[in-house]
N, C-alpha and C. Protein backbone atom coordinates (compact mmCIF):
# COMPACT_ATOMS: atom_id res chain seq x y z
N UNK A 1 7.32 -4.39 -13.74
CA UNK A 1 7.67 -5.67 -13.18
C UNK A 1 8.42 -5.49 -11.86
N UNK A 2 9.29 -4.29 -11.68
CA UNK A 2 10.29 -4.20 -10.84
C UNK A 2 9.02 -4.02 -9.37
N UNK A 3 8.22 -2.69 -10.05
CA UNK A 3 7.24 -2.74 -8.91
C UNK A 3 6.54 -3.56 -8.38
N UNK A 4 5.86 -4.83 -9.12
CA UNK A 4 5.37 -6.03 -8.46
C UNK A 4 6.15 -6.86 -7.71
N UNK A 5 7.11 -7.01 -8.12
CA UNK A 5 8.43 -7.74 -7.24
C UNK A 5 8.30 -6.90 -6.12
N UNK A 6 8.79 -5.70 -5.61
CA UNK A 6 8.82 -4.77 -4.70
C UNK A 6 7.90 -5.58 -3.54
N UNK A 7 6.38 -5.26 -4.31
CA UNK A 7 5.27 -5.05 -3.84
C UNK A 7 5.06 -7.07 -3.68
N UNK A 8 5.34 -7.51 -3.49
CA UNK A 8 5.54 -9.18 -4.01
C UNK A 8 6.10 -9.99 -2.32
N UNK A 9 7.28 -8.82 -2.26
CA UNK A 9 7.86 -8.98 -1.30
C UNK A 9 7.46 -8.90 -0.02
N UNK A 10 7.27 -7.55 0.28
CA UNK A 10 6.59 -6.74 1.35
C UNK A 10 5.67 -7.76 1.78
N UNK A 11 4.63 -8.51 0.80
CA UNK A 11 3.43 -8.62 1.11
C UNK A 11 4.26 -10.10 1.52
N UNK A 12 4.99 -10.84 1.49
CA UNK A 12 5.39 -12.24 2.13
C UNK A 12 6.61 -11.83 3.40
N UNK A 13 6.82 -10.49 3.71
CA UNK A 13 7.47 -9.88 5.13
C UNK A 13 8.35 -9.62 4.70
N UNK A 14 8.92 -9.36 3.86
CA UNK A 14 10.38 -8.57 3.77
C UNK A 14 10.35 -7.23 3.45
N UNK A 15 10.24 -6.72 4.52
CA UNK A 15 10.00 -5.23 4.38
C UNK A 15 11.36 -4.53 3.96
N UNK A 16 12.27 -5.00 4.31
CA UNK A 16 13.50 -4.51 4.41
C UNK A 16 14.65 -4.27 2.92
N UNK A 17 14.12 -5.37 2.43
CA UNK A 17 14.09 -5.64 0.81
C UNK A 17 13.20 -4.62 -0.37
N UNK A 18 12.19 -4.84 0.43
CA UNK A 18 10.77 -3.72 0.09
C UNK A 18 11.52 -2.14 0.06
N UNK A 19 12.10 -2.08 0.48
CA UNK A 19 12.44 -0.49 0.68
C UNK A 19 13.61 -0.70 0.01
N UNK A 20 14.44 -1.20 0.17
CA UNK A 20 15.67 -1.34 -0.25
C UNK A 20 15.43 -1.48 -2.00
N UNK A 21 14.11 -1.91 -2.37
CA UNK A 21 13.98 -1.73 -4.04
C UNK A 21 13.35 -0.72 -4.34
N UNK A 22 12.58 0.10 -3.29
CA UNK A 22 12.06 1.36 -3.29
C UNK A 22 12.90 2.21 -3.48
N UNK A 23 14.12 2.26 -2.54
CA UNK A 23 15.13 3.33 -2.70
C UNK A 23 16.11 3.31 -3.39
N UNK A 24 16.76 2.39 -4.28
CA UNK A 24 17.83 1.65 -5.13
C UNK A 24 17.44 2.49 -6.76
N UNK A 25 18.64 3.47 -6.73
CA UNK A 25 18.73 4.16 -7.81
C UNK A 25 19.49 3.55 -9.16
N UNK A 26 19.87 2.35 -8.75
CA UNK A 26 20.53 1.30 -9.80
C UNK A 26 19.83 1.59 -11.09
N UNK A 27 18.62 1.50 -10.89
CA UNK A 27 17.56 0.75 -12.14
C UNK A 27 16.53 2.26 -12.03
N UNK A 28 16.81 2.86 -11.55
CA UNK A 28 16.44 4.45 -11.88
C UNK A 28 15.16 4.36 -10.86
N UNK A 29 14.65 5.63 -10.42
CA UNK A 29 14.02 5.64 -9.55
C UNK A 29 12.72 5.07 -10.05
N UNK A 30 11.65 5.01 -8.93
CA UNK A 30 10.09 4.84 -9.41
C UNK A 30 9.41 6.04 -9.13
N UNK A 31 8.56 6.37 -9.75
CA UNK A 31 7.84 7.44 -10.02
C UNK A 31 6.31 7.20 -10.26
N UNK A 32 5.34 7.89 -9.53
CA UNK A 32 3.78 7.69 -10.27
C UNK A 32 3.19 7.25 -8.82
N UNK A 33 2.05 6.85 -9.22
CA UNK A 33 1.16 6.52 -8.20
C UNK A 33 1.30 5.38 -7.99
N UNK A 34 1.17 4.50 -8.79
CA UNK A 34 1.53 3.01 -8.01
C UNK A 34 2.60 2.86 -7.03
N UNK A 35 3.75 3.64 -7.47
CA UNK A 35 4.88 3.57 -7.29
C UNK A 35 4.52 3.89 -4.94
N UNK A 36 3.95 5.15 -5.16
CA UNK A 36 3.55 5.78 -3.95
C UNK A 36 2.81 4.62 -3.73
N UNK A 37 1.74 3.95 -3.67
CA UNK A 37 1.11 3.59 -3.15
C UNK A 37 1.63 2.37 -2.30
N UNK A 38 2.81 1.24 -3.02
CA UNK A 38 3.87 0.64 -2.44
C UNK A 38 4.54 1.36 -1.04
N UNK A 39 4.84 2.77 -1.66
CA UNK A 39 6.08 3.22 -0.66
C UNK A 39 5.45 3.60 0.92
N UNK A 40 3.82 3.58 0.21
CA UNK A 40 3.10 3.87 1.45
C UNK A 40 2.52 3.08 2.54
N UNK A 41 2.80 1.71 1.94
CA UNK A 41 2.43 0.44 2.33
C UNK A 41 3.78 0.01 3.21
N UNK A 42 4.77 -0.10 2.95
CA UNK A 42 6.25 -0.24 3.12
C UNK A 42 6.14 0.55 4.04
N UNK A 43 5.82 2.03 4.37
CA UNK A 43 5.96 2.89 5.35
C UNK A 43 5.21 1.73 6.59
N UNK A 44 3.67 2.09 6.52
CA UNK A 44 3.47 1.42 7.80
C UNK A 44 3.53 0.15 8.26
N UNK A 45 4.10 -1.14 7.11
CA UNK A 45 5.09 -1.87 7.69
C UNK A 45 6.05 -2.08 8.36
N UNK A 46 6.80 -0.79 8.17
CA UNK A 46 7.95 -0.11 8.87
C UNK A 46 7.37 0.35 10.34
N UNK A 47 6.13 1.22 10.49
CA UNK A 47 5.68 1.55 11.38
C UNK A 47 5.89 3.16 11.31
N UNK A 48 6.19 3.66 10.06
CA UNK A 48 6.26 5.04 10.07
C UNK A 48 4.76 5.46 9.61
N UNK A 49 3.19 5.52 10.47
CA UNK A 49 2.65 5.65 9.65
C UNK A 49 2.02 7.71 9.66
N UNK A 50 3.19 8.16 10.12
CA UNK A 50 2.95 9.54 9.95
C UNK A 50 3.39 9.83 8.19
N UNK A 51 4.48 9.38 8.21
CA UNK A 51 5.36 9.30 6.51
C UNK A 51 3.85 8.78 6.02
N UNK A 52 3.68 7.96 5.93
CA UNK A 52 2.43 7.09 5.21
C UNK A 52 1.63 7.87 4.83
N UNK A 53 0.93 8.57 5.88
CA UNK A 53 0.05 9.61 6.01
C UNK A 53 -0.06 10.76 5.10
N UNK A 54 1.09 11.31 5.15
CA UNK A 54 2.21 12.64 4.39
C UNK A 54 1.97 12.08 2.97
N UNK A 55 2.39 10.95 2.70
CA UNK A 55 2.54 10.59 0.97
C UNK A 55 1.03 10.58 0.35
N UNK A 56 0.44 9.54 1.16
CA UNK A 56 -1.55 9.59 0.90
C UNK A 56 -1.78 10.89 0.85
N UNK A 57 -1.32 11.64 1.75
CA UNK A 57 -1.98 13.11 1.29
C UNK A 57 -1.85 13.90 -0.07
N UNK A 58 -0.92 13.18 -0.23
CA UNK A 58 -0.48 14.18 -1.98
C UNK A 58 -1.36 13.26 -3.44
N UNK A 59 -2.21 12.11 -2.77
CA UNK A 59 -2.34 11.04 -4.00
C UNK A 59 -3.99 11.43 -3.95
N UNK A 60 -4.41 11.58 -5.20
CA UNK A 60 -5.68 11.34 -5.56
C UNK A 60 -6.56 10.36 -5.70
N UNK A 61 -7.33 10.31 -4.91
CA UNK A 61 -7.95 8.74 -4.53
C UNK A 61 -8.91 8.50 -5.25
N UNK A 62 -9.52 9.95 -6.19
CA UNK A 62 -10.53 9.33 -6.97
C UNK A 62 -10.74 8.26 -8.24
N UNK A 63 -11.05 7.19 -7.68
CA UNK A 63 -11.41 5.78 -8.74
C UNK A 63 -10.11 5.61 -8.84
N UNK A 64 -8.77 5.25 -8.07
CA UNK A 64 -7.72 4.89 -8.20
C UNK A 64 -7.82 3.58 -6.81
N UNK A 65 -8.39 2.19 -7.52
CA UNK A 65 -8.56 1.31 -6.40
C UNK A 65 -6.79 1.51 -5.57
N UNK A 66 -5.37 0.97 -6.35
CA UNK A 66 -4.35 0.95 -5.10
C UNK A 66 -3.99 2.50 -4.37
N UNK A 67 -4.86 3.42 -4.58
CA UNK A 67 -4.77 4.59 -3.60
C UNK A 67 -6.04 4.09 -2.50
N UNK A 68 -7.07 4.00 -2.58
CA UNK A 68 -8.57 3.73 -1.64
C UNK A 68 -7.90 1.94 -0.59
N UNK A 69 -7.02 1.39 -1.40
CA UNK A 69 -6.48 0.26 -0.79
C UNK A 69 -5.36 0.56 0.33
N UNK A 70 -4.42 1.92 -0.10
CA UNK A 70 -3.58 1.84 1.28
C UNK A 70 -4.05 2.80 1.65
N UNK A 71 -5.50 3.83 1.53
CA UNK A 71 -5.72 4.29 2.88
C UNK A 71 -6.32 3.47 3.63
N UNK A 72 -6.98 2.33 3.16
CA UNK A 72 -7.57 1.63 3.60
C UNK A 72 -6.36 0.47 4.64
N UNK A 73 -5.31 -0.18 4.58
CA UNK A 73 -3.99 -0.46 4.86
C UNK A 73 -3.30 0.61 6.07
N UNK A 74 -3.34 2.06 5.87
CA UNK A 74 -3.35 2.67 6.79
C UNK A 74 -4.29 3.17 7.88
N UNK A 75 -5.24 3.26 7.49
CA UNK A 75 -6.59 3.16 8.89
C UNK A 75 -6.35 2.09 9.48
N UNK A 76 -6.31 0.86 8.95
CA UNK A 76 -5.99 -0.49 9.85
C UNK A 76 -4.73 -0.49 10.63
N UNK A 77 -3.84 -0.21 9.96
CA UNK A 77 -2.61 -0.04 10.94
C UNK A 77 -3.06 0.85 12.32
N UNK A 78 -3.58 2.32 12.07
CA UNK A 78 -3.84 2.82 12.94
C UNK A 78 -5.21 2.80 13.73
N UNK A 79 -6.23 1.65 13.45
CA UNK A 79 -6.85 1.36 14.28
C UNK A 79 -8.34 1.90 13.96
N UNK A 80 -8.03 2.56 12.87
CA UNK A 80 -9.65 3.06 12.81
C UNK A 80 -10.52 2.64 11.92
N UNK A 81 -11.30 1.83 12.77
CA UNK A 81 -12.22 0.62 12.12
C UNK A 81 -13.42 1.64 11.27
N UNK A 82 -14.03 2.89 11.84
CA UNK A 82 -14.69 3.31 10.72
C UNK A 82 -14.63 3.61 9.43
N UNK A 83 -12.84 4.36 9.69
CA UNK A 83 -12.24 4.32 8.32
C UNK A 83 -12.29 2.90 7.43
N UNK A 84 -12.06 2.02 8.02
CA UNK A 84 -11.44 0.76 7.17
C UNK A 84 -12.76 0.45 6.32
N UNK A 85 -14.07 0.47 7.03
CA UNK A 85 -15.50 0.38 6.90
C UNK A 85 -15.78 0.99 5.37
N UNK A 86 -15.22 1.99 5.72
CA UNK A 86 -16.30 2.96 4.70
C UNK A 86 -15.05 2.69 3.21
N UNK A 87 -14.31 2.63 3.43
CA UNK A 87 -12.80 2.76 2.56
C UNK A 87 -12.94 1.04 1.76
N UNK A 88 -12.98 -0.02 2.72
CA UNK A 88 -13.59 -0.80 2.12
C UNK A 88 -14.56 -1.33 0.95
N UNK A 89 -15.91 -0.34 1.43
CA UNK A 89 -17.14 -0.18 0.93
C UNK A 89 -17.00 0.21 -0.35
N UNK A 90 -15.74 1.55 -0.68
CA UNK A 90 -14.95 2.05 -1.62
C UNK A 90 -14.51 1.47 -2.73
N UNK A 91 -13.35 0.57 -1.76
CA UNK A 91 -12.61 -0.42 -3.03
C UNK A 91 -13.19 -1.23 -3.39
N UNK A 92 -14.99 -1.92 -2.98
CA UNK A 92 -15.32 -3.12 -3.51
C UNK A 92 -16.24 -2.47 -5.09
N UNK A 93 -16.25 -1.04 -4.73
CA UNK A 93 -16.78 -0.31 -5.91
C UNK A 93 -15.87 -0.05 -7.03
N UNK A 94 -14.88 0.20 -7.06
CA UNK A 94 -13.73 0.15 -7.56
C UNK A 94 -13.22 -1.22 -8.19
N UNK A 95 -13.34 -2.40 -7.24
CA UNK A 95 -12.12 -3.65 -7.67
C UNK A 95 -12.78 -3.63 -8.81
N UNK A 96 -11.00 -3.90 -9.79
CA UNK A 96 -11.31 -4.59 -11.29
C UNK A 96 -11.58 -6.35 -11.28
N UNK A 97 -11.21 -6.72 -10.03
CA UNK A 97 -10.76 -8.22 -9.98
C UNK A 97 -11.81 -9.05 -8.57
N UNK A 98 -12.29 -9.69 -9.46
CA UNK A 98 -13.05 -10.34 -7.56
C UNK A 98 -11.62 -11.11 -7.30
N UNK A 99 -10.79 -11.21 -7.74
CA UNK A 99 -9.71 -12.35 -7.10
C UNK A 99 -9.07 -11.81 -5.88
N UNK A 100 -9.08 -10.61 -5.72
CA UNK A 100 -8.60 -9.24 -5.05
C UNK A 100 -8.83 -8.62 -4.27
N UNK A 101 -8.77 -9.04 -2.90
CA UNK A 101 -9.16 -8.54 -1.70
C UNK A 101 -8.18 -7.89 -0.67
N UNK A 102 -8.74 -7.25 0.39
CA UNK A 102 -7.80 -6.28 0.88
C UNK A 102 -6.86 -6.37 1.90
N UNK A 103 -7.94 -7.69 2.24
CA UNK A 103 -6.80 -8.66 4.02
C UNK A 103 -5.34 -9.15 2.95
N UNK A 104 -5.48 -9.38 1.18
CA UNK A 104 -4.20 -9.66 0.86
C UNK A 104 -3.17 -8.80 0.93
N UNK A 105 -3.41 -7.54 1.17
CA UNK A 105 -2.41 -6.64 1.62
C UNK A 105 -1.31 -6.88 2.72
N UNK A 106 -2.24 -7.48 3.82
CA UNK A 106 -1.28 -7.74 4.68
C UNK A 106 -0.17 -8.88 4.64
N UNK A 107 1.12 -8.61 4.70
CA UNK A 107 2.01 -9.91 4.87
C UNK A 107 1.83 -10.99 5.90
N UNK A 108 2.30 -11.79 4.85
CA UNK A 108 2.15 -13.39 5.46
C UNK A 108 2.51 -13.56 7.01
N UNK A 109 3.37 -12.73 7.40
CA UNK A 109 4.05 -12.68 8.63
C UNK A 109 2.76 -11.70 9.98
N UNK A 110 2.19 -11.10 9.44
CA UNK A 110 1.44 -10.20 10.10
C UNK A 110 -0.08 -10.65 10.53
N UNK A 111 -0.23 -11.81 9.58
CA UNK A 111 -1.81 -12.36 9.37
C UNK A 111 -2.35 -13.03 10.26
């Protein structure tokens, strides 16, 4: 729950909050892939998308739609429309949900 809130946030512009529940050892850390896949999203909101980059590299993307979703989140940040193309093509093989598309990634503020 804590992670959807996180991830809840970010996506209506509060990035700042977004991290701030990312990094908040109160309620014990987050751990796992979802967990990354947030922190990686949060990164190039931030505009760190070398960090971004660094974390995707350690995550296994096979048939894991929110890994194929923020590389897909990070090609767009950085501009590379072939990536987004083919990564796309990816997650629509993948989605569990037609409700669930990938422009919802981006925050309300960014759109």
């Amino acid at each position: 729950a804590r992670l959807m809130l996180i991830e809840a946030g970010r996506r209506l512009g509060l990035t700042s909050q977004a991290r701030t529940g990312l990094d908040t050892k109160v309620f014990g850390a987050l751990a796992g892939v979802d967990a990354d896949t947030v922190a990686v999203r949060v990164a190039v909101d931030e505009g760190q998308l070398a960090a971004a980059a660094a974390l995707l590299a350690g995550l296994d993307a096979e048939g894991d739609e929110e890994v194929v979703a923020s590389r897909w989140y990070l090609a767009r940040a950085q501009g590379d429309l072939a990536a987004c193309v083919a990564l796309a093509r990816e997650y629509e093989a993948l989605r569990t949900s037609p409700l669930r598309r990938l422009e919802q990634l981006v925050p309300l503020n960014k759109r």
